[in-house]
C-alpha atoms as a PDB file:
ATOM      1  CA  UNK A   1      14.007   5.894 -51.124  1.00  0.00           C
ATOM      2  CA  UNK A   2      12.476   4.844 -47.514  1.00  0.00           C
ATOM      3  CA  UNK A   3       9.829   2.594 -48.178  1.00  0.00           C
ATOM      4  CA  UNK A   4       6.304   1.622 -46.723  1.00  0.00           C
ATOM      5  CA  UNK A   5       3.503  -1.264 -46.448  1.00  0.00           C
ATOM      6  CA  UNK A   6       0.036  -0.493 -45.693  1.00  0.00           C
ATOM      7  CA  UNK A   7      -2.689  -2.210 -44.014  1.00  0.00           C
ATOM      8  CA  UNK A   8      -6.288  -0.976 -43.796  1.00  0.00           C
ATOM      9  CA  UNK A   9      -8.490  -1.835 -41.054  1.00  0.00           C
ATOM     10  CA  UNK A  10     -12.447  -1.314 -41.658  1.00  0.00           C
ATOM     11  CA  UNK A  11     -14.845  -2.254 -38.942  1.00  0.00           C
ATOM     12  CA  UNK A  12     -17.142  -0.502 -36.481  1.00  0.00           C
ATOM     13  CA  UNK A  13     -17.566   2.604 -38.915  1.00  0.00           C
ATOM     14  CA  UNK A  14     -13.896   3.687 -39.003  1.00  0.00           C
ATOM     15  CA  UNK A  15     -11.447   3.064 -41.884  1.00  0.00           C
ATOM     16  CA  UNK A  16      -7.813   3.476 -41.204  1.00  0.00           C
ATOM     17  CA  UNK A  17      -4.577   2.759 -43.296  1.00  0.00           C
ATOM     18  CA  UNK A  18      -2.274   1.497 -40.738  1.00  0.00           C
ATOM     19  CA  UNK A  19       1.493   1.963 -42.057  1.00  0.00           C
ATOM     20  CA  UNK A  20       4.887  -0.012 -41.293  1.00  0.00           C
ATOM     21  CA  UNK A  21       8.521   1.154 -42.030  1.00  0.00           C
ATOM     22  CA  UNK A  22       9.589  -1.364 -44.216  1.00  0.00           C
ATOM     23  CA  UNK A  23      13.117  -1.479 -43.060  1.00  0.00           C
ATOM     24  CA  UNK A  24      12.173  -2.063 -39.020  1.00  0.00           C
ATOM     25  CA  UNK A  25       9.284  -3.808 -39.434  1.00  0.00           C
ATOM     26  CA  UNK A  26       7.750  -1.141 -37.121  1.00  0.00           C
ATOM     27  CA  UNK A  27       4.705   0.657 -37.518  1.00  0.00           C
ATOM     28  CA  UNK A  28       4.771   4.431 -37.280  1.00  0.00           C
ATOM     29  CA  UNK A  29       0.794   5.075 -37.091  1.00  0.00           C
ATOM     30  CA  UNK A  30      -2.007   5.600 -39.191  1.00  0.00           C
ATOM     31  CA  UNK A  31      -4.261   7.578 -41.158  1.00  0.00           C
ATOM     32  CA  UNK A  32      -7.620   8.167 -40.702  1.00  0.00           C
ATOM     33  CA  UNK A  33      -9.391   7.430 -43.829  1.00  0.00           C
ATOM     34  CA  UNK A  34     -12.401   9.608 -43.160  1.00  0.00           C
ATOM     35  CA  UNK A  35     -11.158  12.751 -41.179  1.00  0.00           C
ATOM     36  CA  UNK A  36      -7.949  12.939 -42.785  1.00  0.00           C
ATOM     37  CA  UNK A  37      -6.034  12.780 -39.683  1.00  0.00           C
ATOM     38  CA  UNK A  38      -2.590  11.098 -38.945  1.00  0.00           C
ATOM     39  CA  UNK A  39      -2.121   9.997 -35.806  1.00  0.00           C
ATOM     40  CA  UNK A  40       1.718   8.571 -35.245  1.00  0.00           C
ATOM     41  CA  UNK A  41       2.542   5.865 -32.654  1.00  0.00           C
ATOM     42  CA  UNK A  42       4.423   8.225 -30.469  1.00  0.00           C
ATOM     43  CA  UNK A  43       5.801  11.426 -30.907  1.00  0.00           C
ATOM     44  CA  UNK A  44       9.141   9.922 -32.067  1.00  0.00           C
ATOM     45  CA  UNK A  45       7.663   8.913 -35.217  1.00  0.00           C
ATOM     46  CA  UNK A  46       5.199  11.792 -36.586  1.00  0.00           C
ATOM     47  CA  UNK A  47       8.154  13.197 -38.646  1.00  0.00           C
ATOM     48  CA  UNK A  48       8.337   9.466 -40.704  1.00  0.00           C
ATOM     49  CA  UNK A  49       4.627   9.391 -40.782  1.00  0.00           C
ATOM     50  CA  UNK A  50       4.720  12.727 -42.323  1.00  0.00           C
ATOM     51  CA  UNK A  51       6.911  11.718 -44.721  1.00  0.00           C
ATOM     52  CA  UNK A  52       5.030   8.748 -45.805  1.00  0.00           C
ATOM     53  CA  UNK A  53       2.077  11.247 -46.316  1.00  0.00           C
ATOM     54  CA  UNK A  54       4.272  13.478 -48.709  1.00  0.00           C
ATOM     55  CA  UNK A  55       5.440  10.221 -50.220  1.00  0.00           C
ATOM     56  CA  UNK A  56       1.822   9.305 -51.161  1.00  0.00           C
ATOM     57  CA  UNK A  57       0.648  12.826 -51.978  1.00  0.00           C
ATOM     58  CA  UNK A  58       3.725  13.007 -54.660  1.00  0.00           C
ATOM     59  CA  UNK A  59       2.312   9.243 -56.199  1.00  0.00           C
ATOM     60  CA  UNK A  60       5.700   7.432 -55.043  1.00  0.00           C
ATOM     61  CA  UNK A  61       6.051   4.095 -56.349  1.00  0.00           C
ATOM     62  CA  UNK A  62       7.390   2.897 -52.808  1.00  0.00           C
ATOM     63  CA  UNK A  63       4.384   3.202 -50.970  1.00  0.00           C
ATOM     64  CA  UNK A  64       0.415   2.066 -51.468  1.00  0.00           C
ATOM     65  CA  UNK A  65      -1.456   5.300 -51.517  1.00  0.00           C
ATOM     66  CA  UNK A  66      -5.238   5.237 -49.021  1.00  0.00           C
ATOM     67  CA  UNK A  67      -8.528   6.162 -50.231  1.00  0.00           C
ATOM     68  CA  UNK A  68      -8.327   9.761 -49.964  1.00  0.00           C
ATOM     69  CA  UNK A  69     -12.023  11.182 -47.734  1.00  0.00           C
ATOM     70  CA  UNK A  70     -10.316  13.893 -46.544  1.00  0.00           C
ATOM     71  CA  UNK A  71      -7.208  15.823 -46.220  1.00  0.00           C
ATOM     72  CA  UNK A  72      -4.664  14.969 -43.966  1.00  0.00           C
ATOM     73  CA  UNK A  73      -3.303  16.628 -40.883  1.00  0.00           C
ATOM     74  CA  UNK A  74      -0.941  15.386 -37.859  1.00  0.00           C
ATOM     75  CA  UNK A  75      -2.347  14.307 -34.806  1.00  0.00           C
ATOM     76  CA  UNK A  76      -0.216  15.067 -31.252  1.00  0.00           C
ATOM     77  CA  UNK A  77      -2.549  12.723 -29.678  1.00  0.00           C
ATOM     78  CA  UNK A  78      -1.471   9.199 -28.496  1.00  0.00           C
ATOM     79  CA  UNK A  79      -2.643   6.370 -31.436  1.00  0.00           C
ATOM     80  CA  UNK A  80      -4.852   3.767 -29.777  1.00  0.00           C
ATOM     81  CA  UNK A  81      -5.770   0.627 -31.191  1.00  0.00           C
ATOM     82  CA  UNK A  82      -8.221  -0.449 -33.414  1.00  0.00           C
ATOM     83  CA  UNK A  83     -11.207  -2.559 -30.799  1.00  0.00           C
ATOM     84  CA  UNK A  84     -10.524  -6.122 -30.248  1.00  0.00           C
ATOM     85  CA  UNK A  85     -12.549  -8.461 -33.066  1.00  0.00           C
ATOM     86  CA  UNK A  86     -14.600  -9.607 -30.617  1.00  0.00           C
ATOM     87  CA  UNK A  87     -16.129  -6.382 -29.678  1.00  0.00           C
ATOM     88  CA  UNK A  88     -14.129  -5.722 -26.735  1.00  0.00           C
ATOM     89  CA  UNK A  89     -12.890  -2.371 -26.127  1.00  0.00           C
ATOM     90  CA  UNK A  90      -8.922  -1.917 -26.227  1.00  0.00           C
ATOM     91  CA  UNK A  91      -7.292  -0.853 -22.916  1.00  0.00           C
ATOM     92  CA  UNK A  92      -4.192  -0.711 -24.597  1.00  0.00           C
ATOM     93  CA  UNK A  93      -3.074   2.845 -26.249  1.00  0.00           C
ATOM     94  CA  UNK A  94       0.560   2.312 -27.328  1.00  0.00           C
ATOM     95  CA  UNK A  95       0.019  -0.778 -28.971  1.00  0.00           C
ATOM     96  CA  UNK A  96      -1.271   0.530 -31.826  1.00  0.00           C
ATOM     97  CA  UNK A  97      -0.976  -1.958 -34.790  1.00  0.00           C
ATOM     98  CA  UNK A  98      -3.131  -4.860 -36.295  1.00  0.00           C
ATOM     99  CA  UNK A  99      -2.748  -8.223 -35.109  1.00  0.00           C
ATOM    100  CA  UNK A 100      -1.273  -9.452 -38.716  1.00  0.00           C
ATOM    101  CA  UNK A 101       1.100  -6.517 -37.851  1.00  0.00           C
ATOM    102  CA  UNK A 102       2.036  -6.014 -34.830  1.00  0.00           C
ATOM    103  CA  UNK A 103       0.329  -7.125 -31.183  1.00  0.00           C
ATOM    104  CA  UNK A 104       3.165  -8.066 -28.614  1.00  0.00           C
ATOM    105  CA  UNK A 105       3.896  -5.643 -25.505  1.00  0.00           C
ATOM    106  CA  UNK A 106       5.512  -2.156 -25.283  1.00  0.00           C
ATOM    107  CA  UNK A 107       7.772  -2.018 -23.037  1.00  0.00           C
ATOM    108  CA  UNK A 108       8.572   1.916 -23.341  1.00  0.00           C
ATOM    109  CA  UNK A 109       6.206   2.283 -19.728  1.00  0.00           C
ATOM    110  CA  UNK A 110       8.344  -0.235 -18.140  1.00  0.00           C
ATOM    111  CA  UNK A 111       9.854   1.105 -14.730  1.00  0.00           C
ATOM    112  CA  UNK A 112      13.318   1.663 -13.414  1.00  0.00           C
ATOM    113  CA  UNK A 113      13.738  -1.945 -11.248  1.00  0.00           C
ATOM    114  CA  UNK A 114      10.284  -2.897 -11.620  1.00  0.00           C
ATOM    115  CA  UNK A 115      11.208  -6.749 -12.587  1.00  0.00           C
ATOM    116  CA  UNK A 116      13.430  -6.524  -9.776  1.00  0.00           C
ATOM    117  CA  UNK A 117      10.588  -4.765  -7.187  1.00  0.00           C
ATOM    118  CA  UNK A 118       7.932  -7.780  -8.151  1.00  0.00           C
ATOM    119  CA  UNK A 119      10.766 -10.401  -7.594  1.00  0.00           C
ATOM    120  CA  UNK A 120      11.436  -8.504  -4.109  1.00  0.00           C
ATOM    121  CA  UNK A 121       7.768  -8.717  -3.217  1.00  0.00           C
ATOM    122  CA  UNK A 122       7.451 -12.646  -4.377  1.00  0.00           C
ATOM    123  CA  UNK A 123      10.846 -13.404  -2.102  1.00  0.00           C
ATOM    124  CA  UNK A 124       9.316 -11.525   0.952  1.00  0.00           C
ATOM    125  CA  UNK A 125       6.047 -13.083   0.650  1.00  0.00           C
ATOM    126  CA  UNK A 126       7.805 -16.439  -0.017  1.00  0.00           C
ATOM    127  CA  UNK A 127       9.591 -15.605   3.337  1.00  0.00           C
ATOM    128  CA  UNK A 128       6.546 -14.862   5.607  1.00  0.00           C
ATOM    129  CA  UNK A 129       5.287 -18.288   4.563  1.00  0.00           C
ATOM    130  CA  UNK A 130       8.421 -20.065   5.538  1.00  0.00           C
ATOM    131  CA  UNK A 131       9.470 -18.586   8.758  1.00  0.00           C
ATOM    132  CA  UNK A 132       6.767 -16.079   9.596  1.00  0.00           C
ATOM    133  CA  UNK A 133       5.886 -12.581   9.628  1.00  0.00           C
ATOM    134  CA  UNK A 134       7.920 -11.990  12.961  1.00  0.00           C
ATOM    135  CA  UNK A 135      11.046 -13.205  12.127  1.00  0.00           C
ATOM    136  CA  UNK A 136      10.867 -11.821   8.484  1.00  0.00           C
ATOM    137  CA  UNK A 137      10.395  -8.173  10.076  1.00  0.00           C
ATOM    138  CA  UNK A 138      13.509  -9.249  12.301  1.00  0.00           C
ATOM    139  CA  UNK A 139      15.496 -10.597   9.434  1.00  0.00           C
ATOM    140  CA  UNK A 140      14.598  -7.154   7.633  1.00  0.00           C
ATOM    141  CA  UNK A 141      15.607  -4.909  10.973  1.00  0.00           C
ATOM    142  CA  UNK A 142      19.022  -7.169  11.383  1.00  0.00           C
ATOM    143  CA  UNK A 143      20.043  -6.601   7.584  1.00  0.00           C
ATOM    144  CA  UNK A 144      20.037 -10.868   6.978  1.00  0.00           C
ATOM    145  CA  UNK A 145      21.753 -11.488   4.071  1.00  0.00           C
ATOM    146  CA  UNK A 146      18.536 -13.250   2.543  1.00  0.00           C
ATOM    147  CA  UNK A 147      17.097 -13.483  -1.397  1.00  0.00           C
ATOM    148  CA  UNK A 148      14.912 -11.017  -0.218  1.00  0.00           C
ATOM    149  CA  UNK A 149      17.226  -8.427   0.589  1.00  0.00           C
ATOM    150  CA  UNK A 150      19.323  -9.149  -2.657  1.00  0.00           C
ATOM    151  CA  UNK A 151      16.447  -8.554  -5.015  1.00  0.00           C
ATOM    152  CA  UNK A 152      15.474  -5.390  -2.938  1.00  0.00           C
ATOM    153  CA  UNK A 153      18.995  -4.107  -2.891  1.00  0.00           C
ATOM    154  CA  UNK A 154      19.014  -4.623  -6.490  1.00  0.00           C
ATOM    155  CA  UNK A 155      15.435  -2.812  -7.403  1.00  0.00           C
ATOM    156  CA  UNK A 156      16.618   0.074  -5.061  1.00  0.00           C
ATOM    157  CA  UNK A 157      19.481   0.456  -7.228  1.00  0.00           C
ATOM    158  CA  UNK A 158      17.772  -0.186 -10.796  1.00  0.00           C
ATOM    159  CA  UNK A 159      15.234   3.028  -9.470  1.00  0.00           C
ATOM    160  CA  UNK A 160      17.865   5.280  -8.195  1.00  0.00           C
ATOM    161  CA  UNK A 161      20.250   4.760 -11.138  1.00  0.00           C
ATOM    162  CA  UNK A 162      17.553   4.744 -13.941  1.00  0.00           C
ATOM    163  CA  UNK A 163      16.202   8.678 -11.869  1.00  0.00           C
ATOM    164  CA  UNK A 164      19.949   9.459 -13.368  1.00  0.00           C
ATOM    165  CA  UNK A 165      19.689   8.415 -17.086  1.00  0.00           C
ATOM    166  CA  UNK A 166      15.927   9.744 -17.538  1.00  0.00           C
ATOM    167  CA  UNK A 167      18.217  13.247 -17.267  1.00  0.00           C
ATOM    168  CA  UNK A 168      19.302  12.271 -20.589  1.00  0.00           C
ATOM    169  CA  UNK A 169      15.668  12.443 -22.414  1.00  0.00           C
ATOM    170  CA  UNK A 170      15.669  16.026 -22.625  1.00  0.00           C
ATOM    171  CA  UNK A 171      18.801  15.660 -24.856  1.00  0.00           C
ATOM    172  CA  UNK A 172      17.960  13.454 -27.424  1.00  0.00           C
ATOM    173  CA  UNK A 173      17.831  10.078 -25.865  1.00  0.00           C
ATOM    174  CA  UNK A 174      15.759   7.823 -25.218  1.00  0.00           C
ATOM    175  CA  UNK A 175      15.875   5.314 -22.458  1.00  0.00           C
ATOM    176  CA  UNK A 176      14.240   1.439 -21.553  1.00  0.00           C
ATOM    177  CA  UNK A 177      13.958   0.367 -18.688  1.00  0.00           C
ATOM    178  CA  UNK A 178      13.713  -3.137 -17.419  1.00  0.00           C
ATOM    179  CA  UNK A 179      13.699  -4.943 -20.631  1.00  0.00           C
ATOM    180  CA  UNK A 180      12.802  -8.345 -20.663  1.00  0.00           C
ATOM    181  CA  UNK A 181      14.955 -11.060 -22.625  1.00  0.00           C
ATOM    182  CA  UNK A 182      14.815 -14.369 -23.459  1.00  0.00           C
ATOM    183  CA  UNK A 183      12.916 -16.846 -21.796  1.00  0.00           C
ATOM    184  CA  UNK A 184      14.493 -17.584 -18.159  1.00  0.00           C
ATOM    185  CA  UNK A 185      13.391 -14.069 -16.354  1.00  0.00           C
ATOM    186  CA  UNK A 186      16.276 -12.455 -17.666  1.00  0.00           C
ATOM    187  CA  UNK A 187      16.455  -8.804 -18.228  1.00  0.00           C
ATOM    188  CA  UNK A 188      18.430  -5.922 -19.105  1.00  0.00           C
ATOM    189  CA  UNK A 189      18.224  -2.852 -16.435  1.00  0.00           C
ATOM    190  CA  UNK A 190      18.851  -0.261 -18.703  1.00  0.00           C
ATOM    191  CA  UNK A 191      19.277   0.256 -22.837  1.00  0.00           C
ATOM    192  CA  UNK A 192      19.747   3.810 -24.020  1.00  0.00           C
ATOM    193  CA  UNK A 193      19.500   4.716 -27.354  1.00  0.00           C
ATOM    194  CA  UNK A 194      21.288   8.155 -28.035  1.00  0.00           C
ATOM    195  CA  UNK A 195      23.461  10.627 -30.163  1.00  0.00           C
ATOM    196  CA  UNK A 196      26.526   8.651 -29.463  1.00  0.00           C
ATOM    197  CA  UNK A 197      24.990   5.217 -30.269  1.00  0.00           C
ATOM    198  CA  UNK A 198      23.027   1.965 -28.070  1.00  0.00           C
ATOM    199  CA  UNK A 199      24.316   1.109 -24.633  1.00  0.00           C
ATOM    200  CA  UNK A 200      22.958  -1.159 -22.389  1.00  0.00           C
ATOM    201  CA  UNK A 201      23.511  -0.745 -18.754  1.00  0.00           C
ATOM    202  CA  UNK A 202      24.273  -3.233 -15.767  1.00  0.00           C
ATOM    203  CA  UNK A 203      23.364  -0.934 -12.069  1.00  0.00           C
ATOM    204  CA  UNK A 204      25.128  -1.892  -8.882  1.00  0.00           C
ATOM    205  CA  UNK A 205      24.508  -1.010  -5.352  1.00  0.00           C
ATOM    206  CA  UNK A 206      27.293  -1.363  -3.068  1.00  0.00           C
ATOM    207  CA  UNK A 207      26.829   1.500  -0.516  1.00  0.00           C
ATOM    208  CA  UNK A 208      30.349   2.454   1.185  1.00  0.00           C
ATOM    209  CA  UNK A 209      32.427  -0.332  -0.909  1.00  0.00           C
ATOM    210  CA  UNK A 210      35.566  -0.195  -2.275  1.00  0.00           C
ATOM    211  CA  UNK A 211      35.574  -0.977  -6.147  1.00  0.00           C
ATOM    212  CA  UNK A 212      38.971  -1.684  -7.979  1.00  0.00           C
ATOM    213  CA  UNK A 213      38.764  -2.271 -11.792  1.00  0.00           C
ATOM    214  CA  UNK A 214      41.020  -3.798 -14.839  1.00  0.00           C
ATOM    215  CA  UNK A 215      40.474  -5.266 -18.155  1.00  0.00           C
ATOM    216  CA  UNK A 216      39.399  -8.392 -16.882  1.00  0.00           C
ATOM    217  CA  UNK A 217      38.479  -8.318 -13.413  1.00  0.00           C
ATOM    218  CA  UNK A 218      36.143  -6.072 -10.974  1.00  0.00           C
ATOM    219  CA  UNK A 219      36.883  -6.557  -7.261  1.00  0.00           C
ATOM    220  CA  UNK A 220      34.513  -5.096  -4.844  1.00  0.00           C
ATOM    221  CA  UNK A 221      36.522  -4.904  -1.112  1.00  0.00           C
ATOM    222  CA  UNK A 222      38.557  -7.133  -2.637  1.00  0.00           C
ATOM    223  CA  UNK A 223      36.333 -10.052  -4.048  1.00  0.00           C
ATOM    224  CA  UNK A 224      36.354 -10.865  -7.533  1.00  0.00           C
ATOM    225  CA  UNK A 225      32.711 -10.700  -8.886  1.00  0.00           C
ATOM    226  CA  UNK A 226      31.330 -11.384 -12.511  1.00  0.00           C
ATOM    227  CA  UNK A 227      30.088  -7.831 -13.714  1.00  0.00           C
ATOM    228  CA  UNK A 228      32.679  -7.046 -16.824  1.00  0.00           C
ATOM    229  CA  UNK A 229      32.031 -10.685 -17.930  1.00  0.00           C
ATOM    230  CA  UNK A 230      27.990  -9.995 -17.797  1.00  0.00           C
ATOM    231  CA  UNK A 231      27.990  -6.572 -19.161  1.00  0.00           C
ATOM    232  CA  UNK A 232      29.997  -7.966 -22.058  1.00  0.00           C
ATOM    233  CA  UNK A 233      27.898 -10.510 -22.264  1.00  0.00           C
ATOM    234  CA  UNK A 234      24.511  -8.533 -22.232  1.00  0.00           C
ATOM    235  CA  UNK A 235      25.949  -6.011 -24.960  1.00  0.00           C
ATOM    236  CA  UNK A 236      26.677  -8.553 -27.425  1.00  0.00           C
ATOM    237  CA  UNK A 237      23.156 -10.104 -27.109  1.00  0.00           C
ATOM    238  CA  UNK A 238      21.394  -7.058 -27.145  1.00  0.00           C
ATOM    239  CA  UNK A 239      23.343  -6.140 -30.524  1.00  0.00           C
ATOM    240  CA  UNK A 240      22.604  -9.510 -32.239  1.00  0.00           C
ATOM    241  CA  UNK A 241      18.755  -9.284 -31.295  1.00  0.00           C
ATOM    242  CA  UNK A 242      18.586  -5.675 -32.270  1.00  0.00           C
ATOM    243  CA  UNK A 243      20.747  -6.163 -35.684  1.00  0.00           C
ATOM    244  CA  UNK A 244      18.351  -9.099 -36.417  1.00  0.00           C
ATOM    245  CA  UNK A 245      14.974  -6.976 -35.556  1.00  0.00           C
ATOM    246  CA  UNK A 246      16.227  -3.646 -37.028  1.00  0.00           C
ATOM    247  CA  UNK A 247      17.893  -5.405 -40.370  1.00  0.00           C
ATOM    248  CA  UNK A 248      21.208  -3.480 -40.143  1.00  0.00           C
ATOM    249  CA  UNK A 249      24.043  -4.299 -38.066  1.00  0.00           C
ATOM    250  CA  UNK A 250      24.017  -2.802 -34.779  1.00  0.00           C
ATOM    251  CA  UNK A 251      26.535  -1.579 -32.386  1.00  0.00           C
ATOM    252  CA  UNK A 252      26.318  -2.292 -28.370  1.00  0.00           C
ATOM    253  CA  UNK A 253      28.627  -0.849 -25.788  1.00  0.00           C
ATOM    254  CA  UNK A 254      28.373  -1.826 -22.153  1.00  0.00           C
ATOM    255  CA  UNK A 255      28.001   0.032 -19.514  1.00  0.00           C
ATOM    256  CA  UNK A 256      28.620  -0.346 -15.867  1.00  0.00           C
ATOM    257  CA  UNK A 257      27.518   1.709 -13.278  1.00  0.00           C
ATOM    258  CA  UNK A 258      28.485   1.962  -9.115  1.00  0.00           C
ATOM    259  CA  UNK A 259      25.995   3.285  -6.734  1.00  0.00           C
ATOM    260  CA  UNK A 260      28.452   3.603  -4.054  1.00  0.00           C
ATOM    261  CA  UNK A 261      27.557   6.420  -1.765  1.00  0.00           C
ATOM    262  CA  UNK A 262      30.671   6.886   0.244  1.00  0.00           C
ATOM    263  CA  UNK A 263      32.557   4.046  -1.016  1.00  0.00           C
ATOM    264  CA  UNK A 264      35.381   4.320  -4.036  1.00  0.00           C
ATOM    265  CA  UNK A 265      35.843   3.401  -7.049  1.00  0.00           C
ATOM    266  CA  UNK A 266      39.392   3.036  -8.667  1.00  0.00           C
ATOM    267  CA  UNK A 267      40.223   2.441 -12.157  1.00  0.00           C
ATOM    268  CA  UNK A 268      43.181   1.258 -11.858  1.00  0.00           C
ATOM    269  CA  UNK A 269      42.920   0.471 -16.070  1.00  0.00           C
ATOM    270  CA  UNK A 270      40.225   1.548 -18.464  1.00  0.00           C
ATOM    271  CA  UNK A 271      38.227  -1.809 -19.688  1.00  0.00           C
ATOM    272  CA  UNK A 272      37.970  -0.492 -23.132  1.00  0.00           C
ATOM    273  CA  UNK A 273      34.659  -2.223 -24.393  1.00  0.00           C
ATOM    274  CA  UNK A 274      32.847  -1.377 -21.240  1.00  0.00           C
ATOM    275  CA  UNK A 275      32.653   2.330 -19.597  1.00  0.00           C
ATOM    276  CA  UNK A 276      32.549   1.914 -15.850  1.00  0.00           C
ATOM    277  CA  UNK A 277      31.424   5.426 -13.799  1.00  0.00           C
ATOM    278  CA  UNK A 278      29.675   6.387 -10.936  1.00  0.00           C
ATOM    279  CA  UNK A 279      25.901   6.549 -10.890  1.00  0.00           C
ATOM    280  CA  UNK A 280      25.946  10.799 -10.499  1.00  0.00           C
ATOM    281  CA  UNK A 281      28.360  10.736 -13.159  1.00  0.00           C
ATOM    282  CA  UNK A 282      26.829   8.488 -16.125  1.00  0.00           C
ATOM    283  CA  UNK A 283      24.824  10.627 -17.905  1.00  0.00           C
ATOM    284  CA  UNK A 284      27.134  13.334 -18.193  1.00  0.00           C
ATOM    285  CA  UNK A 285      29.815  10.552 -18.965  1.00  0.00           C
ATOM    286  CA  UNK A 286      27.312   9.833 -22.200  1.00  0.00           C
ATOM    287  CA  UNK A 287      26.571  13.042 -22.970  1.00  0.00           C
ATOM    288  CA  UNK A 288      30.343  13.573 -23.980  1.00  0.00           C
ATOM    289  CA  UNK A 289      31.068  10.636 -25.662  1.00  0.00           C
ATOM    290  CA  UNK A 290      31.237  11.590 -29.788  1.00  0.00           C
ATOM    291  CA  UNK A 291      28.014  12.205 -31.786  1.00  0.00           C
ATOM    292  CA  UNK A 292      27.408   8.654 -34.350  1.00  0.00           C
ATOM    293  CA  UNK A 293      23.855   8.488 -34.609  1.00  0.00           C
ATOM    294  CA  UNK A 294      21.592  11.072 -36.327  1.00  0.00           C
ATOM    295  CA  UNK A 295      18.300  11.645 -34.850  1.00  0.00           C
ATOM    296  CA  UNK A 296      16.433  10.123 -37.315  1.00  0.00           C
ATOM    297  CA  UNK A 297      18.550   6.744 -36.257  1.00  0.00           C
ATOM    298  CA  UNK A 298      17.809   7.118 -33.044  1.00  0.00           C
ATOM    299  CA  UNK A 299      14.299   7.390 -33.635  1.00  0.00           C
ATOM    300  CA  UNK A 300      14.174   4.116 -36.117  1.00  0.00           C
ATOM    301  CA  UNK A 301      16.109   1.964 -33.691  1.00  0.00           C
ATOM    302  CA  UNK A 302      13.937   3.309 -30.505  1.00  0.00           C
ATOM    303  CA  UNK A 303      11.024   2.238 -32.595  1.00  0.00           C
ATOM    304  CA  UNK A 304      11.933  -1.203 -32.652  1.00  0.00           C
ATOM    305  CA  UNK A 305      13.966  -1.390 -28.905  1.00  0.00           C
ATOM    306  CA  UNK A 306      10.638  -0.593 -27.605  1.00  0.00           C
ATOM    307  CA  UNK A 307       8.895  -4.376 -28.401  1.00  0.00           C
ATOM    308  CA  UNK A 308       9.021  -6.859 -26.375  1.00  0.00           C
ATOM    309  CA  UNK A 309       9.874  -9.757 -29.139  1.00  0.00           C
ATOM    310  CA  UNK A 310      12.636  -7.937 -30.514  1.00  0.00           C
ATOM    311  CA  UNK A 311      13.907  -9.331 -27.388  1.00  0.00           C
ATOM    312  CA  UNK A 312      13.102 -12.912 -27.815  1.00  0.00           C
ATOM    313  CA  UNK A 313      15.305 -15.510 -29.238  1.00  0.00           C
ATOM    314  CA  UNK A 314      14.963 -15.956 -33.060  1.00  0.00           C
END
């Protein structure tokens, strides 16, 4: 039987019964202990919140049943936290759950790129100091190969590349963006959760290149460069923190994708662990890989991909 903890939370007039999934550690919303309302985190988890309510009405030993006021009914509306103890008003609305429970950052409104934009805008104004506003517009109209440019190559191609996997929300997935990890500025550009499991995703930008690829090697016009070693990398970590956070084992698969405009991309031999495809072509490329997940896993695990410390070390 799926099991729950409960917190209340008393203060300013209001009484709520905040409730956690017990096997993610996540909490799913809460119920309004005067109006009767339940009002889920996000829409992904009104269906388990629901359940917990049946759970409670039926006097299951798995979960703490709430002073009934009132009778309960399911709220559409976002869940917004409880006011800071100090009497400060929370700005917050996704991060819904008590400080004993749960008070580190959401990253579901992260944007396509956007650790890569704000690096792009440090480098540039890091650049103007150095050499000068002139010769950094110059540098900019000549195409200098400068840490500026990289970054803003690389946000350009985070954005355009993440525009293609939002396509896949409308059929059952859900996708992160920009995720944090660790504790050196590292992040991943992409994780999508999905019918046909968890993939994280490493975007390139290599307008009119030529791209050759093997087991072990990516060349791009010929030089070897890194990316089947770092998406292999960036799977496996991503799978350990999310196995430890989630409590089951979870699967990873890399993914690497080539924003190429007219350039090529040959594979001369599948990788295997990693799936390598043009930017156009990615989401349908995921969207016909074989159904594993159910919907209600994909909802559990997007409930606990969406914090920043399952991210963190442990």
């Amino acid at each position: 039987m799926q099991e729950f903890r409960t917190q209340s939370w008393r203060r300013y007039g209001k009484a709520r019964t905040y409730v956690v999934d017990v096997a993610t550690g996540v909490q799913i919303g809460y119920r309004d202990d005067v109006s009767g309302e339940l009002v889920p985190t996000d829409p992904s988890t009104a269906r388990i919140l629901g359940r917990w309510w049946e759970l409670v009405q039926n006097g299951a030993p798995s979960v703490i049943a709430p002073a009934v006021t009132a009778p309960a009914t399911v709220s559409t509306a976002p869940s917004i936290a409880p006011p800071d103890p100090r009497g400060q008003p929370s700005h917050t609305a996704r991060e819904v759950m008590p400080a004993a429970v749960r008070t580190d950052e959401d990253l579901s409104a992260h944007r396509a790129g956007q650790a890569a934009r704000a690096r792009a805008v440090e480098e540039l104004a890091a650049r103007r100091a150095e050499v000068g506003r002139l010769r950094t517009w110059w540098g900019r109209v000549t195409d200098a190969r400068t840490d500026e440019r990289a970054w803003r190559i690389g946000a350009a191609a985070e954005e355009s590349i993440g525009a293609e996997l939002d396509g896949l929300a409308g059929h059952g997935w859900r996708v992160l963006h920009s995720l944090p990890v660790g504790e050196r500025d590292a992040d991943i550009d992409h994780v999508l959760i999905g019918p046909a499991g968890v993939f994280t995703v490493n975007s390139k930008h290599h307008p009119g290149a030529s791209v050759w690829v093997v087991p072990k090697q990516v060349r791009v016009n010929g030089h070897p460069v890194p990316y089947l070693r770092n998406s292999r990398h960036e799977a496996a970590r991503a799978a350990r923190l999310l196995s430890a956070a989630a409590h089951v084992p979870v699967g990873v698969t890399a993914v690497l994708v080539f924003r190429l405009g007219s350039g090529s991309l040959t594979l001369r031999e599948e990788p295997g662990d990693v799936l390598v495809v043009r930017a156009a072509a990615a989401a349908e490329a995921l969207r016909r890989l074989p159904v594993v997940l159910s919907e209600e896993q994909v909802d559990r695990l997007f409930a606990v991909a969406r914090w920043r410390s399952t991210w963190q070390p442990r």
